[in-house]
C-alpha atoms as a PDB file:
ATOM      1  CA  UNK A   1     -15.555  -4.462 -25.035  1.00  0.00           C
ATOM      2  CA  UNK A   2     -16.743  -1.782 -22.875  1.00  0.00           C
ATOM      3  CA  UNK A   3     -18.590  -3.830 -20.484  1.00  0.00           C
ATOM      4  CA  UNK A   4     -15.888  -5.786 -20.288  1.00  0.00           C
ATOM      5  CA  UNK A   5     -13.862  -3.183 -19.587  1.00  0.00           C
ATOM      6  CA  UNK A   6     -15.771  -1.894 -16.875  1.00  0.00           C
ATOM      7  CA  UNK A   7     -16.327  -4.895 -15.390  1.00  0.00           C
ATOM      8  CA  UNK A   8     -13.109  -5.162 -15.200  1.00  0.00           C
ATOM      9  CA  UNK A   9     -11.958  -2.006 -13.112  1.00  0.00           C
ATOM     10  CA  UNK A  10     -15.092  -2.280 -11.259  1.00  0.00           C
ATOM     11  CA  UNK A  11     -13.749  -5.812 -10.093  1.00  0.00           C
ATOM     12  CA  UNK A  12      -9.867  -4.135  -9.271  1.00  0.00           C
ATOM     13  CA  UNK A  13     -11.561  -1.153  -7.453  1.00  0.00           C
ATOM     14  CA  UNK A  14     -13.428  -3.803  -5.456  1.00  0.00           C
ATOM     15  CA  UNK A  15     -10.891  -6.039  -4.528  1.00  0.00           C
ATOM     16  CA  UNK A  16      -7.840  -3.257  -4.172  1.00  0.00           C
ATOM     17  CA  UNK A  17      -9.888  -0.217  -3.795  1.00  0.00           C
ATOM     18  CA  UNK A  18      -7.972   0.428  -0.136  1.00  0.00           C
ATOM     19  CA  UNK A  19      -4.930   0.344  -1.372  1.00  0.00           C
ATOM     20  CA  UNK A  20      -5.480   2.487  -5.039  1.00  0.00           C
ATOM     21  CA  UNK A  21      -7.026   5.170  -2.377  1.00  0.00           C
ATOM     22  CA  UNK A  22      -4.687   4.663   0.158  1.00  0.00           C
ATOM     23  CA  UNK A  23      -1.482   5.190  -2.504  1.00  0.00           C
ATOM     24  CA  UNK A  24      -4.048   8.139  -4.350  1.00  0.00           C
ATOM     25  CA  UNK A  25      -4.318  10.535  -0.911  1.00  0.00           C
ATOM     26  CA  UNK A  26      -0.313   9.596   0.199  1.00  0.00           C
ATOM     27  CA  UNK A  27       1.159  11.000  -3.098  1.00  0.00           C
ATOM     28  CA  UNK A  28      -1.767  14.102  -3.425  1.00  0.00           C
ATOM     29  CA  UNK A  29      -2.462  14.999   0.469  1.00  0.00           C
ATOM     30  CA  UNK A  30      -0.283  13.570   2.074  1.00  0.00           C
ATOM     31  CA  UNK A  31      -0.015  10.473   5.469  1.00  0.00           C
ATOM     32  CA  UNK A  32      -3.327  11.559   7.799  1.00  0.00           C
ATOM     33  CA  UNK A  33      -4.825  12.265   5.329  1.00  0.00           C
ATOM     34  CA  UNK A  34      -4.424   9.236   3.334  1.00  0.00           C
ATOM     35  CA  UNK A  35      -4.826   7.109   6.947  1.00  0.00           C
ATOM     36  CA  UNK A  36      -8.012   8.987   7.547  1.00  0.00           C
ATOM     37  CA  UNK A  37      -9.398   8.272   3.543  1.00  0.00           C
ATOM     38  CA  UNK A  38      -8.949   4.320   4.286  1.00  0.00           C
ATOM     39  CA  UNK A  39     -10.329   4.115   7.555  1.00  0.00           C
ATOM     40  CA  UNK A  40     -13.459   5.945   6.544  1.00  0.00           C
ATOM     41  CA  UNK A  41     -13.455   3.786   2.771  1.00  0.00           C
ATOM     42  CA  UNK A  42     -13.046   0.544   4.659  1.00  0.00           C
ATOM     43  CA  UNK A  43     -15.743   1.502   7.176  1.00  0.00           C
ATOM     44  CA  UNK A  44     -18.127   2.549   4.545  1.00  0.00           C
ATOM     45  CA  UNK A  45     -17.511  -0.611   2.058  1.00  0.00           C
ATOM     46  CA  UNK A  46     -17.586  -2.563   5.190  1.00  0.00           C
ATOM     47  CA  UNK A  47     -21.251  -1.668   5.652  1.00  0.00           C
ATOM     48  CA  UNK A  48     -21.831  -1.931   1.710  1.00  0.00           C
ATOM     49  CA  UNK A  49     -20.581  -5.640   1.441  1.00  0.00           C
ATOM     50  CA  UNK A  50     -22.263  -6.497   4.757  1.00  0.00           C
ATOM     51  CA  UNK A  51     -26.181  -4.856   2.650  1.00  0.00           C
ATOM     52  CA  UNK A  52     -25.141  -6.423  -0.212  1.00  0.00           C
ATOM     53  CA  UNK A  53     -24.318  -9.424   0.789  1.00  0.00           C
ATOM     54  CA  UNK A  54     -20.888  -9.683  -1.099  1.00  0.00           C
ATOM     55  CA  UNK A  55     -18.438 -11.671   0.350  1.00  0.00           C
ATOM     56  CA  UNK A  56     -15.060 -10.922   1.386  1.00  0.00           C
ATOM     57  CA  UNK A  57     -12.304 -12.751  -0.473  1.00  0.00           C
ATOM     58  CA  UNK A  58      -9.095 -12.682   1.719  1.00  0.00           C
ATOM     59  CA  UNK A  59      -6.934 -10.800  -0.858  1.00  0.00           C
ATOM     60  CA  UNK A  60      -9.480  -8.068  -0.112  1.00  0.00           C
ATOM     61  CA  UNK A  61      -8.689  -8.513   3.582  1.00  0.00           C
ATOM     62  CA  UNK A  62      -5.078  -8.468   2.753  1.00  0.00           C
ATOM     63  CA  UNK A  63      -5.383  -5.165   0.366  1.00  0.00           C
ATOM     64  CA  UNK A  64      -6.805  -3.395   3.476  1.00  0.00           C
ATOM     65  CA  UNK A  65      -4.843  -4.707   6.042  1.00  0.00           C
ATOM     66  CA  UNK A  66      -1.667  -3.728   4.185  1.00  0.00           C
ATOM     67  CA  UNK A  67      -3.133  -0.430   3.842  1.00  0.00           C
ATOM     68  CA  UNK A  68      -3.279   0.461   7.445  1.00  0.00           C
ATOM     69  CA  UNK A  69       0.074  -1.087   8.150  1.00  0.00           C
ATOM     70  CA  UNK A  70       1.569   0.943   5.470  1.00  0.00           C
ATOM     71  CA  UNK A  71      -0.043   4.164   6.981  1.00  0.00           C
ATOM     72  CA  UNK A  72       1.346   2.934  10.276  1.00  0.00           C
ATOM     73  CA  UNK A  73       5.025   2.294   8.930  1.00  0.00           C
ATOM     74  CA  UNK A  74       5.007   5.372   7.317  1.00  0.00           C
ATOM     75  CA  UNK A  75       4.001   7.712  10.251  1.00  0.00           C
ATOM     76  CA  UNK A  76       6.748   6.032  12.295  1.00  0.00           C
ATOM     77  CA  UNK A  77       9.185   6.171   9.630  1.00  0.00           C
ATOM     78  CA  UNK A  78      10.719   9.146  11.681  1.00  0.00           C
ATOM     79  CA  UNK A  79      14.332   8.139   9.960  1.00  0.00           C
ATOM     80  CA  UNK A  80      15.770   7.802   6.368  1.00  0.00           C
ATOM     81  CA  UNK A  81      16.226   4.272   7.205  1.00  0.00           C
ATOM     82  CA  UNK A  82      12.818   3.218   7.706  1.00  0.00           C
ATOM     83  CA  UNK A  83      11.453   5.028   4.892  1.00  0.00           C
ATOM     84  CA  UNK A  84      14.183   3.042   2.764  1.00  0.00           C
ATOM     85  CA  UNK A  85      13.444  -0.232   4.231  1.00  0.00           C
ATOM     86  CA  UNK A  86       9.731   0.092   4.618  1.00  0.00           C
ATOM     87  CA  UNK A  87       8.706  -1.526   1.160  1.00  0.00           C
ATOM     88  CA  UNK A  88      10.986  -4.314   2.094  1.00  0.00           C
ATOM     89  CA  UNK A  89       9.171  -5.588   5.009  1.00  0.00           C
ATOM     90  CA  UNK A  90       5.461  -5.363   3.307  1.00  0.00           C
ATOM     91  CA  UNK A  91       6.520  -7.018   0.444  1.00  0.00           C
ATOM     92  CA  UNK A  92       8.215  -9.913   2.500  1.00  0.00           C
ATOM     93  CA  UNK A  93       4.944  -9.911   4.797  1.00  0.00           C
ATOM     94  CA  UNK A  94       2.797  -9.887   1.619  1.00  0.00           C
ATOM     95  CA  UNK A  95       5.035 -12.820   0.042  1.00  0.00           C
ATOM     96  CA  UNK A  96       4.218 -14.919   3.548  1.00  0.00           C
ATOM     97  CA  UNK A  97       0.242 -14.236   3.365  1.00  0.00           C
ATOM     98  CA  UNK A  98       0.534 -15.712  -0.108  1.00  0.00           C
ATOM     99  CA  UNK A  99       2.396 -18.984   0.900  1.00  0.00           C
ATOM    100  CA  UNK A 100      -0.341 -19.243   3.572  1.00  0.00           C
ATOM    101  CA  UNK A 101      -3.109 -18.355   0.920  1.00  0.00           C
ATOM    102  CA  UNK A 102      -1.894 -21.540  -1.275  1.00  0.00           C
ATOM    103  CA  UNK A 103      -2.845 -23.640   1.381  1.00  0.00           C
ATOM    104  CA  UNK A 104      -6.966 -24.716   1.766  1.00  0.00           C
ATOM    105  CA  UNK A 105      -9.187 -26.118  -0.744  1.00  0.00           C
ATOM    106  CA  UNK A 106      -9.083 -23.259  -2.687  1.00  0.00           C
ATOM    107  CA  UNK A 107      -6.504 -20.851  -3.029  1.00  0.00           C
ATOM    108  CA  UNK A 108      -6.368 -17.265  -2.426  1.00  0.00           C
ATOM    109  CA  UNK A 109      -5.677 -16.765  -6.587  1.00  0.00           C
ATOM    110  CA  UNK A 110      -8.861 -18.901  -7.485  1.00  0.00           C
ATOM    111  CA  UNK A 111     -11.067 -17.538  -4.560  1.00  0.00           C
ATOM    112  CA  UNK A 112     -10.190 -14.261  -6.635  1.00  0.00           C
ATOM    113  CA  UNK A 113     -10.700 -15.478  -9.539  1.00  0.00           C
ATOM    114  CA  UNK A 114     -13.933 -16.941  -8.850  1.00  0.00           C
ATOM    115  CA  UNK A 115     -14.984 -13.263  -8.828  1.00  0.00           C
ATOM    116  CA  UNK A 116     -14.902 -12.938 -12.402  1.00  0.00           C
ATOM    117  CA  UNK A 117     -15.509 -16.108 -14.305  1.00  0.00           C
ATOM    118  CA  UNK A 118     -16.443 -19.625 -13.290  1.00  0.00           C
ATOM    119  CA  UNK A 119     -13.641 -23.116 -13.374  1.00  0.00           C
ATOM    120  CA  UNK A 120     -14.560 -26.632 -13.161  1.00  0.00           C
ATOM    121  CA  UNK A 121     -14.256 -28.234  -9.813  1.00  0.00           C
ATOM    122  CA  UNK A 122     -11.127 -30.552 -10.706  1.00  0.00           C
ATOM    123  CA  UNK A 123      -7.763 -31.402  -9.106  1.00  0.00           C
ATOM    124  CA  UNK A 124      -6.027 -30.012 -11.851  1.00  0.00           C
ATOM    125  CA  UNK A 125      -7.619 -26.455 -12.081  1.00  0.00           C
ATOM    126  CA  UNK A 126      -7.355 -26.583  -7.714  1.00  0.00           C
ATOM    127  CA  UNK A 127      -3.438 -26.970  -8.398  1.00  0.00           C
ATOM    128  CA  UNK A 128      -3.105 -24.771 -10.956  1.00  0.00           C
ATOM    129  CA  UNK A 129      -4.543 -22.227  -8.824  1.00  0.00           C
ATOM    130  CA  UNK A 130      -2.098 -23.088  -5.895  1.00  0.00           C
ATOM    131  CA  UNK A 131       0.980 -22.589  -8.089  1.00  0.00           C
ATOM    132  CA  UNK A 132      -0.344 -19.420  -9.109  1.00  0.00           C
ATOM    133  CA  UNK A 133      -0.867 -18.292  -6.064  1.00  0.00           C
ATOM    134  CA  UNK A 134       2.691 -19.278  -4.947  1.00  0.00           C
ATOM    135  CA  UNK A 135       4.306 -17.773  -8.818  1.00  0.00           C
ATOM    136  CA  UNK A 136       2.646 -14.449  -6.724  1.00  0.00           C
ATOM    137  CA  UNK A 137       4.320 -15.246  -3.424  1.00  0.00           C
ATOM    138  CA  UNK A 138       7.544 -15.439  -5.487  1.00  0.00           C
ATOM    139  CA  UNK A 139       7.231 -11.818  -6.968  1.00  0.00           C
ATOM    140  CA  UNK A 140       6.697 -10.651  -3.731  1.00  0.00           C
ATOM    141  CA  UNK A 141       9.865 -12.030  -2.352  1.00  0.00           C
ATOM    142  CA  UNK A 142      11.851 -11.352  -5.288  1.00  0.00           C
ATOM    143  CA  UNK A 143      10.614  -7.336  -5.325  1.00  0.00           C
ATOM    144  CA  UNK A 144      11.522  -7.258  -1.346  1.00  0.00           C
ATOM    145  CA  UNK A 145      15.193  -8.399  -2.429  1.00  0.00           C
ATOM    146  CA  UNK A 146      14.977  -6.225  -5.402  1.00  0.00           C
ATOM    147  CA  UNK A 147      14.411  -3.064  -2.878  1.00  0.00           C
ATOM    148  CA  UNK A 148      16.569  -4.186  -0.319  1.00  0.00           C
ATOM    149  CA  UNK A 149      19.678  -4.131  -2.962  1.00  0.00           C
ATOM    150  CA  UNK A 150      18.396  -0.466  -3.907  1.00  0.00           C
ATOM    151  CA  UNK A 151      18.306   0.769  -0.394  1.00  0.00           C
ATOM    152  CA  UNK A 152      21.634  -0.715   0.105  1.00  0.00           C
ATOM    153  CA  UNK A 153      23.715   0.655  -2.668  1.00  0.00           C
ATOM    154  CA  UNK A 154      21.433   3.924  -3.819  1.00  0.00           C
ATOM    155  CA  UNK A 155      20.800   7.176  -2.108  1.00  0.00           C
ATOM    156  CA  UNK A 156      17.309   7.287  -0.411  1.00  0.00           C
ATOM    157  CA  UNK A 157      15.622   9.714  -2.939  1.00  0.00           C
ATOM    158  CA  UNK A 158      17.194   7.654  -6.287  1.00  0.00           C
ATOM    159  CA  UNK A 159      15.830   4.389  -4.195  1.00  0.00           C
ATOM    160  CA  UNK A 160      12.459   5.418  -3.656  1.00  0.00           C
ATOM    161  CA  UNK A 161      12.410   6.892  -7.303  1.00  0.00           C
ATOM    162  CA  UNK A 162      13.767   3.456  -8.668  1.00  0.00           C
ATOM    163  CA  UNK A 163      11.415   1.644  -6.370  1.00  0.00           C
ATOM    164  CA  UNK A 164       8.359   3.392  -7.332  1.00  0.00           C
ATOM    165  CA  UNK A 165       8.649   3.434 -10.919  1.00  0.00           C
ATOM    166  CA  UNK A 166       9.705  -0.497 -11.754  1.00  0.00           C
ATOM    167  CA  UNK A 167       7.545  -1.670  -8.579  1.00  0.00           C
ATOM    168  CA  UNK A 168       4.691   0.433 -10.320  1.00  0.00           C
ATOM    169  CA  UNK A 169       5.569  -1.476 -13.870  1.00  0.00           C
ATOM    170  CA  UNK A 170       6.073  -5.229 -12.296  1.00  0.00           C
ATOM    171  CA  UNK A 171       2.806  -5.250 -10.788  1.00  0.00           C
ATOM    172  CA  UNK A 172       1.327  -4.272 -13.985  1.00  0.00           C
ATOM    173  CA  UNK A 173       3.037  -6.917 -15.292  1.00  0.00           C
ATOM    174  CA  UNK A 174       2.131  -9.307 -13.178  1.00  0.00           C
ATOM    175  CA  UNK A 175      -1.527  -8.450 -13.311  1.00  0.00           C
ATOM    176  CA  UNK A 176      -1.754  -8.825 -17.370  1.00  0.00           C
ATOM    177  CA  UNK A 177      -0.123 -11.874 -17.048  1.00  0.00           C
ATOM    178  CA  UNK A 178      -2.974 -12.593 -14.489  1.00  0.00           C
ATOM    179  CA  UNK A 179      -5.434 -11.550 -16.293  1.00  0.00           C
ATOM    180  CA  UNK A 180      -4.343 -12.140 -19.997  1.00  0.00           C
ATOM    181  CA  UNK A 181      -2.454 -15.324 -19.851  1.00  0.00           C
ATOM    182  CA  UNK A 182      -3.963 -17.919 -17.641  1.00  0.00           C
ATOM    183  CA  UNK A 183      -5.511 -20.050 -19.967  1.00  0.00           C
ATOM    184  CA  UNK A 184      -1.994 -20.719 -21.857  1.00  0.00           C
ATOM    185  CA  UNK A 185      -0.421 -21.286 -18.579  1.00  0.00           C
ATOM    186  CA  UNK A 186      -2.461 -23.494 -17.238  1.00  0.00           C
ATOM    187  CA  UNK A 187      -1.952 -25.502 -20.749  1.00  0.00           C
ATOM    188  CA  UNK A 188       1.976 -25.194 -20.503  1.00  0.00           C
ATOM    189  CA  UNK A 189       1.995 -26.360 -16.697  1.00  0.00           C
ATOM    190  CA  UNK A 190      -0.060 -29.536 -17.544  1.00  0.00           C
ATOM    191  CA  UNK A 191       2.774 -30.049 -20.504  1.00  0.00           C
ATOM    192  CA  UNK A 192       5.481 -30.005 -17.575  1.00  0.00           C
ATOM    193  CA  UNK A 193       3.865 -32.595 -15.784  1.00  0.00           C
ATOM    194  CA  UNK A 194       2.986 -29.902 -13.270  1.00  0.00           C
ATOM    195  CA  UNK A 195      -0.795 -30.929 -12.713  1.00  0.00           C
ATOM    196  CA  UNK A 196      -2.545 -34.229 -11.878  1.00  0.00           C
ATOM    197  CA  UNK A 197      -4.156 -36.048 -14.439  1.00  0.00           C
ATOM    198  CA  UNK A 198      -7.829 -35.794 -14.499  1.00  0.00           C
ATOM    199  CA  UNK A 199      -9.924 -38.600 -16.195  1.00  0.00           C
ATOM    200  CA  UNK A 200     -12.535 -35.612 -17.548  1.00  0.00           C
ATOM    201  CA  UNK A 201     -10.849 -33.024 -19.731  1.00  0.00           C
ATOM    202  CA  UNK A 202     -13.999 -30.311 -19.956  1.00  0.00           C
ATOM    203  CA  UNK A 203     -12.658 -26.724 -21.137  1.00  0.00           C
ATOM    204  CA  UNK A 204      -9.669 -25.322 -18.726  1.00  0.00           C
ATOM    205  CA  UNK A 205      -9.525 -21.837 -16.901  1.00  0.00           C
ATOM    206  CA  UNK A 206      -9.775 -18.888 -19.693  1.00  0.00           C
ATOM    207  CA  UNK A 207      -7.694 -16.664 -16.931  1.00  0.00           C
ATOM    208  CA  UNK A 208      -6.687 -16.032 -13.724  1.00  0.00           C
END
């Protein structure tokens, strides 16, 4: 259990580790400082992956790229407005790289999950993966309309409170429903007709 465990943060650390330090320095030091801490993590892991030989997954290209454009937004936010508005255009942008991601012979949800375990090569499992990785694009789009109604009708500081607590929670959320329940959803999609038939039924995906 606490391998597993382990192996499990080790995995989030790898694949979001920009962002966790990026969010980390904002809230404890501050913008530059937090700017500065990704540069020199993504320079550093850069050279890591590149001696290890560990490949580089395109939500981990994402996770750092959304970094630095959050560390740019934010030193320009010079006005309440942008500072309101800010999480509305990364989440749209982020809901758009998903869409893309869907797209390919593998999607950007199986590439990560990959990582962890292995899936049968099968038309099925491919699509499953592809509506998973659109389900994501969804939450993205749906949080961006989420803040934009807060920063319409709230004050900024009760909007970023607001924002930061329940966009904290969703993504939780969304990541033990990930994690936890991929294996039943990939059973209830196939029920709805959602998945083509495959002649071979070998065991389906334990999890996303």
């Amino acid at each position: 259990m606490v391998q597993s465990l382990f192996g499990f943060l080790r995995y989030v650390f790898l694949e979001f580790g920009t962002l966790i330090l990026f969010w980390v320095v904002l809230y404890s030091a501050g913008i530059k400082p937090a700017i500065a801490a990704i540069v020199a993590y993504i320079l550093l892991d850069s050279t890591y992956r590149w001696w290890r030989k560990i490949p580089v997954t395109r939500i981990y290209v994402l996770t750092s790229a959304l970094a630095v454009v959050f560390g740019c937004v934010d030193l320009l936010a010079a006005n309440p407005f942008m500072i309101k508005y800010e999480a509305v255009i990364t989440n749209v942008a982020t809901g758009i790289f998903f869409v893309a991601g869907a797209r390919g012979e593998k999607s950007l949800i199986q590439e990560v999950a990959e990582k962890r375990s292995s899936f049968p090569d099968r038309a099925d499992v491919r699509q499953f993966f592809r509506l998973f990785t659109l389900f994501w694009a969804a939450y993205f789009f749906v949080k961006a309309a989420f803040y934009l109604w807060l920063g319409m009708i709230f004050p900024l500081e009760r909007a970023l409170a607001l924002r930061t607590m329940l966009g904290g929670i969703s993504l939780a959320c969304m990541f033990a429903i990930s994690f936890l329940l991929g294996r039943p959803l990939f059973f209830l999609c196939r029920r709805l007709g959602l998945l083509p038939v495959v002649e071979i039924d070998p065991q389906a995906p334990a999890s996303t």
